[in-house]
C-alpha atoms as a PDB file:
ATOM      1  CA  UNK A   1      22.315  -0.838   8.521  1.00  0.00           C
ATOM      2  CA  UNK A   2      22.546   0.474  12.137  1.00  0.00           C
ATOM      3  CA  UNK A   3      19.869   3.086  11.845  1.00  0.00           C
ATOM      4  CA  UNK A   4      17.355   0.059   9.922  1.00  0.00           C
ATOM      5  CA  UNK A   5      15.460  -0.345  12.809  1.00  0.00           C
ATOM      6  CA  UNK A   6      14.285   3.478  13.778  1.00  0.00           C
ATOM      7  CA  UNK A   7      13.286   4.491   9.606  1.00  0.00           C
ATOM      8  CA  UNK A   8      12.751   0.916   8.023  1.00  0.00           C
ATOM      9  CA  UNK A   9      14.360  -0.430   4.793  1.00  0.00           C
ATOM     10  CA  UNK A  10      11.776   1.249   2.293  1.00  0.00           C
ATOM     11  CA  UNK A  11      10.541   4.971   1.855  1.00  0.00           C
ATOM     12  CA  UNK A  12       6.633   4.841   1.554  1.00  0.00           C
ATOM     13  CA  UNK A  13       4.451   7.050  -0.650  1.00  0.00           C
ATOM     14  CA  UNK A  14       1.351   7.533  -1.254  1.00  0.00           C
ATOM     15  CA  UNK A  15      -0.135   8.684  -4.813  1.00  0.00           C
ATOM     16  CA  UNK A  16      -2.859  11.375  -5.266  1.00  0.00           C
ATOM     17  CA  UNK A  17      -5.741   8.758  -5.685  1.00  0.00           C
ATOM     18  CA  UNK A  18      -5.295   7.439  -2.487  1.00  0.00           C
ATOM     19  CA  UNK A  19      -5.475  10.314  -0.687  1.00  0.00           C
ATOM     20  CA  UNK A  20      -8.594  11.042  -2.398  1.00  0.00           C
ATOM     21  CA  UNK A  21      -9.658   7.000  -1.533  1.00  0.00           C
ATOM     22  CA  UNK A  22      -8.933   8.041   2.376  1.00  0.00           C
ATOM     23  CA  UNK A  23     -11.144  11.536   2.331  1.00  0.00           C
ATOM     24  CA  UNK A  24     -13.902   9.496   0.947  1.00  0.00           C
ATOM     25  CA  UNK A  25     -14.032   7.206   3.956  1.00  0.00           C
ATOM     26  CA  UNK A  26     -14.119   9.383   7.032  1.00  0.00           C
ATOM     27  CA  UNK A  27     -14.364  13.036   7.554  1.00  0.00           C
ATOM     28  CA  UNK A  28     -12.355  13.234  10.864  1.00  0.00           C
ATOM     29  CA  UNK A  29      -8.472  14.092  11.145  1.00  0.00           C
ATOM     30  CA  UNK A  30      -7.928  11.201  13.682  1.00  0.00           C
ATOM     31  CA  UNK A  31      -9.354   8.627  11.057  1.00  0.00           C
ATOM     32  CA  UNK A  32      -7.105   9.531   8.235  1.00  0.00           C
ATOM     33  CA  UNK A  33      -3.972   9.676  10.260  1.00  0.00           C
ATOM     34  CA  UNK A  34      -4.762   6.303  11.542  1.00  0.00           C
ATOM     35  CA  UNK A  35      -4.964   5.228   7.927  1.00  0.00           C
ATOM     36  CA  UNK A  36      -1.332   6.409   7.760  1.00  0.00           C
ATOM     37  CA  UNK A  37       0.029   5.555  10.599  1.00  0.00           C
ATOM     38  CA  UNK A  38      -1.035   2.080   9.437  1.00  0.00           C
ATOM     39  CA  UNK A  39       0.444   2.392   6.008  1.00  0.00           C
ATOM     40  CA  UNK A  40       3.853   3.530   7.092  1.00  0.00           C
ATOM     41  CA  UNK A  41       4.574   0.220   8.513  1.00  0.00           C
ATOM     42  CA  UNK A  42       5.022  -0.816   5.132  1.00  0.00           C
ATOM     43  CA  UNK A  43       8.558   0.899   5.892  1.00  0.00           C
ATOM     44  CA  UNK A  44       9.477  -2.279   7.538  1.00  0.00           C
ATOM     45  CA  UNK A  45       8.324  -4.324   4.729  1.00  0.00           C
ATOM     46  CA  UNK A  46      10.054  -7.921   4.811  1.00  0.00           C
ATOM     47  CA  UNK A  47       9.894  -8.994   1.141  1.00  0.00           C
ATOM     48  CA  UNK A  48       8.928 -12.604   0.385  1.00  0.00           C
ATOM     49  CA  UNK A  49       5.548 -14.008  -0.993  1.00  0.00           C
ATOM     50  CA  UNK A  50       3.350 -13.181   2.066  1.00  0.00           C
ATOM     51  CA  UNK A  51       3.290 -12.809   5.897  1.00  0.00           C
ATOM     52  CA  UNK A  52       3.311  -9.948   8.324  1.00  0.00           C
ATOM     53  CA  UNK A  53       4.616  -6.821   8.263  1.00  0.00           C
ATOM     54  CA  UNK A  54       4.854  -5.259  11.981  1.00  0.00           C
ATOM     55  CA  UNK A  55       1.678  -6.601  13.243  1.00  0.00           C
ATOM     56  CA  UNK A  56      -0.575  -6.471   9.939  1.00  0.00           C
ATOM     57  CA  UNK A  57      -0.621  -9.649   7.539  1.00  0.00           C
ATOM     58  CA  UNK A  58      -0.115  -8.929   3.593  1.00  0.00           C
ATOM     59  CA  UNK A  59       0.040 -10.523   0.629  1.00  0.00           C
ATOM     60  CA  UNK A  60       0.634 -10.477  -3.329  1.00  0.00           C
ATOM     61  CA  UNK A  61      -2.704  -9.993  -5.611  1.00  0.00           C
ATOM     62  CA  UNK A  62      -3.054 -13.143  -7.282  1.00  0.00           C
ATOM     63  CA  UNK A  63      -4.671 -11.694 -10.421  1.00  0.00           C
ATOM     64  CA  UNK A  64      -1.576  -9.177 -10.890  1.00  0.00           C
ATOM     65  CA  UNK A  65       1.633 -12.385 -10.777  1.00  0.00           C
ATOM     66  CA  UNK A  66       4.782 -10.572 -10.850  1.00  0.00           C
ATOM     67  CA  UNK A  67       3.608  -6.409 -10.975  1.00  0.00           C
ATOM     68  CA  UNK A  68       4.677  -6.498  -7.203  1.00  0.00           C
ATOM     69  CA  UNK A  69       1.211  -5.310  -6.536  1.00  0.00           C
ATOM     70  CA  UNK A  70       0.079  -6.557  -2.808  1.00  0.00           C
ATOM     71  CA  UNK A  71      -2.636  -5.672   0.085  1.00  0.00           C
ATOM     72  CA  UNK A  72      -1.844  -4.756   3.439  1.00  0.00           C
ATOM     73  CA  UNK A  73      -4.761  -6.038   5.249  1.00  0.00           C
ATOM     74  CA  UNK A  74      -6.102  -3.327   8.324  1.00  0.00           C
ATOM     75  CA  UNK A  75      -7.981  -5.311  10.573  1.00  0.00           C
ATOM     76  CA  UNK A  76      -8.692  -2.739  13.248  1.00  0.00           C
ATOM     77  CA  UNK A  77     -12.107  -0.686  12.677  1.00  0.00           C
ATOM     78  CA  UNK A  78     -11.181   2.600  11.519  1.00  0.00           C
ATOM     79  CA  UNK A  79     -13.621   5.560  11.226  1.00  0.00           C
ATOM     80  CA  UNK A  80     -16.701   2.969  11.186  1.00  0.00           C
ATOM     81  CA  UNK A  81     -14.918   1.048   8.256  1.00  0.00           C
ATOM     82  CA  UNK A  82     -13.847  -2.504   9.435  1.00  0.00           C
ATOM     83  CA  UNK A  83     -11.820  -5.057   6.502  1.00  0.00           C
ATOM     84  CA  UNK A  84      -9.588  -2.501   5.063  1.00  0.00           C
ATOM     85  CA  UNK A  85      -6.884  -2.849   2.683  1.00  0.00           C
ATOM     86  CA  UNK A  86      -3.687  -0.693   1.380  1.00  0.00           C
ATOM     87  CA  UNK A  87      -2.892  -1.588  -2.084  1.00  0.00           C
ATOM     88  CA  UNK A  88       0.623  -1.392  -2.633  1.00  0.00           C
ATOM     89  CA  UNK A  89       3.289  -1.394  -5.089  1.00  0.00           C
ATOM     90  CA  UNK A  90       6.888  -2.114  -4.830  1.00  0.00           C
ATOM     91  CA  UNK A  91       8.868  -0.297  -6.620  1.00  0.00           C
ATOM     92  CA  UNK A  92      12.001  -0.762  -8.846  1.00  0.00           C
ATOM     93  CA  UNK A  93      14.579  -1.503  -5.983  1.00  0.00           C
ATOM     94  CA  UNK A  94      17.507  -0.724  -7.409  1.00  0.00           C
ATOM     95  CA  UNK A  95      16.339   3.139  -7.520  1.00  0.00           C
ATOM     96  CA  UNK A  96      17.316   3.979  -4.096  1.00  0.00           C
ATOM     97  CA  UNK A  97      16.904   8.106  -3.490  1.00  0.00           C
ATOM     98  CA  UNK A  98      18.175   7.132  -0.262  1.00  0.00           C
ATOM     99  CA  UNK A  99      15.818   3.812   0.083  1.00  0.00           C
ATOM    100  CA  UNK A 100      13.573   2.067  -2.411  1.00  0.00           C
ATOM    101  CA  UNK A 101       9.961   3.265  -2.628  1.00  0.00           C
ATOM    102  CA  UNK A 102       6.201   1.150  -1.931  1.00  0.00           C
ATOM    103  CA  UNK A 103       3.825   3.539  -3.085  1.00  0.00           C
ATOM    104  CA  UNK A 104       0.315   3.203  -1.362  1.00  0.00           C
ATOM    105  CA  UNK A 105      -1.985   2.754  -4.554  1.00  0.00           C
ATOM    106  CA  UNK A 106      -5.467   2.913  -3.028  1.00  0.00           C
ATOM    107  CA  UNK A 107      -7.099   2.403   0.400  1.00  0.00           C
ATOM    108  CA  UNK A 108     -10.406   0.205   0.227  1.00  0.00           C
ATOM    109  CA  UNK A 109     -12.683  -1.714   2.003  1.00  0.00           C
ATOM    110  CA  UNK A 110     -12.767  -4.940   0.897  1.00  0.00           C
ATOM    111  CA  UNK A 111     -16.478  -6.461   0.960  1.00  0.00           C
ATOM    112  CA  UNK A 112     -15.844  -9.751  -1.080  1.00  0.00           C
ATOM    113  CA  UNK A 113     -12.922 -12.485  -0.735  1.00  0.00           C
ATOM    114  CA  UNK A 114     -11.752 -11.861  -4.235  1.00  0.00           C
ATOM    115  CA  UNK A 115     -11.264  -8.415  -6.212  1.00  0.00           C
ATOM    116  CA  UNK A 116     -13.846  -7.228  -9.145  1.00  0.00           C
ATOM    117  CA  UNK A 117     -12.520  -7.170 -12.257  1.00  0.00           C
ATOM    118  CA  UNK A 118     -12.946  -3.463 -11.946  1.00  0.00           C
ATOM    119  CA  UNK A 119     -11.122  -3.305  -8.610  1.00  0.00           C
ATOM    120  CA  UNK A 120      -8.481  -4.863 -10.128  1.00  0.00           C
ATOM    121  CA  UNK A 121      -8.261  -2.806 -13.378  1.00  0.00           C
ATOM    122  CA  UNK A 122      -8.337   0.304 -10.940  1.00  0.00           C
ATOM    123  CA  UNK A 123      -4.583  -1.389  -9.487  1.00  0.00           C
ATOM    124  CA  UNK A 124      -3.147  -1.805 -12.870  1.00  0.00           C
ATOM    125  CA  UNK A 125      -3.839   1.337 -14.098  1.00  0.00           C
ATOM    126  CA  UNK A 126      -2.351   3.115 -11.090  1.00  0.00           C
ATOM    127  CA  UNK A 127       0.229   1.036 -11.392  1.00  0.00           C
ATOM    128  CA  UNK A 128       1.285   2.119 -14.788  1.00  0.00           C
ATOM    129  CA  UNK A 129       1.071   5.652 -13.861  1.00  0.00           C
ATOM    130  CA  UNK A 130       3.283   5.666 -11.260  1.00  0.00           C
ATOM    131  CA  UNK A 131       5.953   3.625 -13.609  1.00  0.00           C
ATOM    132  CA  UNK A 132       5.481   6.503 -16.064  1.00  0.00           C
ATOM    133  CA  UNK A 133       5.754   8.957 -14.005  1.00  0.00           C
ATOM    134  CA  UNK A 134       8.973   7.948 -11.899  1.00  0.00           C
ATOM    135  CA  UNK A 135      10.523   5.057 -13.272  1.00  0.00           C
ATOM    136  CA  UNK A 136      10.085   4.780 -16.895  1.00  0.00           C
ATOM    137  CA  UNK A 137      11.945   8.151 -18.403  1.00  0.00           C
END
């Protein structure tokens, strides 16, 4: 694709909740559109089972094998919020409206290595309503 390199090989989106998820963290215009400008790399997302994407490092959830749920792992300092992560999802990529989506689930800091159960149960559930509400007619 000759234009691949200027818009990327994915459309990103990101759902309702994580908007809300970035107006709880900071208050200031800058902050948030850092958030995004962050997240949009995911438009150059390279597939696989881990590595870098742009400059950022990401990687699948290991609780959620095969939902093509990952993190994209922020580790600039953003607002006064340092370890941040953009939960993804990858969606169906053979529905192509005119590229395949990653929708940006939620946008966290992460305080622990692992995810809470709750955490966790807060991904799937997103998850499922974005398959409802786009993919599963």
């Amino acid at each position: 694709m000759a234009g691949e390199h200027l818009t990327g090989r994915y459309r990103v989106r990101a759902t309702k909740s994580a908007f809300a998820d970035v107006n709880r963290m900071s208050l200031h215009a800058r902050d948030r559109m850092e958030i995004r400008r962050q997240a949009l790399k995911l438009r150059y997302w390279p597939g696989g089972d881990g590595g870098q994407v742009v400059d950022l490092d990401w990687s699948w959830i290991r609780t959620l094998p095969g939902l093509r749920v990952g993190e994209l792992r922020i580790h600039d300092t953003i607002a006064g919020n340092d370890n941040l992560r953009i939960i993804f999802f990858v969606g169906d990529e053979s529905e192509k409206d005119p590229l395949p989506l990653i929708w940006v689930l939620r946008v966290m800091q992460k305080r622990k290595n692992d995810f809470t159960a709750n955490e966790v149960n807060i991904f799937k559930a997103r998850r499922r309503l974005v398959m409802e509400r786009f993919y599963n007619n």
